[in-house]
Protein backbone atom coordinates (compact mmCIF):
# COMPACT_ATOMS: atom_id res chain seq x y z
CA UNK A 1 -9.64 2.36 -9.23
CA UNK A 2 -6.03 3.26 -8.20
CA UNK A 3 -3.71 2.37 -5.54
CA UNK A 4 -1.30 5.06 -4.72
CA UNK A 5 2.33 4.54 -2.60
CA UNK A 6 4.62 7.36 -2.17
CA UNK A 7 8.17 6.33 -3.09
CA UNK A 8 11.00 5.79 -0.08
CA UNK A 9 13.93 5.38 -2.31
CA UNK A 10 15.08 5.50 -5.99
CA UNK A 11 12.51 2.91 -7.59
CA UNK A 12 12.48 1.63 -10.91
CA UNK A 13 9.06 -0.04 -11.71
CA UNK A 14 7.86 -0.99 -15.17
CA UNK A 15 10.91 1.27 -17.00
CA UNK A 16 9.90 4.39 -15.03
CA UNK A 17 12.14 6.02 -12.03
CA UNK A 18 10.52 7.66 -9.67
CA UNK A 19 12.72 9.76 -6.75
CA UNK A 20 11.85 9.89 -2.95
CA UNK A 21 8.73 11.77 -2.00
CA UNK A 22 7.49 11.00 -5.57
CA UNK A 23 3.71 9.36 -5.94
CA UNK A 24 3.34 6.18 -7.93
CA UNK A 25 0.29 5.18 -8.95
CA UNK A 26 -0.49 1.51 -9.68
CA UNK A 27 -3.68 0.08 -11.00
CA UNK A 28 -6.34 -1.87 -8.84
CA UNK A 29 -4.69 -5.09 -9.75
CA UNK A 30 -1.51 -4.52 -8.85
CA UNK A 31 -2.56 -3.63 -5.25
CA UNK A 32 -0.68 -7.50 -4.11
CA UNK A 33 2.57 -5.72 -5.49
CA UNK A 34 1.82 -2.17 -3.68
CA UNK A 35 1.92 -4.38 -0.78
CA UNK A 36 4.97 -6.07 -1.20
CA UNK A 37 6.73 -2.89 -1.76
CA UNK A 38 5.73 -1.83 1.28
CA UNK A 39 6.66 -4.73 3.07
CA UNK A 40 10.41 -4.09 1.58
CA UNK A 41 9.80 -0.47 3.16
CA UNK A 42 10.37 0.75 -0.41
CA UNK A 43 6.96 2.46 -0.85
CA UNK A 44 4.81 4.59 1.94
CA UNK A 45 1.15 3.67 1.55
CA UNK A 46 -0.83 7.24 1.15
CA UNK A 47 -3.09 8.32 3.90
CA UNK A 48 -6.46 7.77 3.67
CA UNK A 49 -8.96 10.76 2.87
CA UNK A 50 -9.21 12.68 5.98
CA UNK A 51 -13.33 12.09 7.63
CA UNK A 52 -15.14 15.59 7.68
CA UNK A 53 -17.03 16.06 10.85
CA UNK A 54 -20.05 17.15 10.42
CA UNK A 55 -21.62 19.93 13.23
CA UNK A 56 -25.01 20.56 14.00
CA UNK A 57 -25.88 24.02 15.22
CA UNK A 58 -27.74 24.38 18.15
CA UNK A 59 -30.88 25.61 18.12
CA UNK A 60 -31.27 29.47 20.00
């Protein structure tokens, strides 16, 4: 598994720039560090998956 943050600012991690607006992807592990970035308000967490609702049809 993944975590994904969406860059704020101009962030070098790990020898890689990424630019504003920009998805990083970290692994699993590295989920402590996602945090503290976000703490720093350097990184956006991503939304969660949007819940599908499901409908029932009504009987006629």
């Amino acid at each position: 598994m993944t975590t994904s943050v969406k860059a704020r600012v101009q962030l070098t991690l790990d020898g890689q720039t990424y630019e504003p607006g920009e998805w990083i992807t970290l692994p699993d592990d590295q989920r402590p560090r996602a945090q503290e970035l976000m703490a720093y308000g350097l990184v956006d967490e991503a939304p969660a998956a949007p819940v599908k609702v499901s409908r029932r049809r009504k009987a006629s």
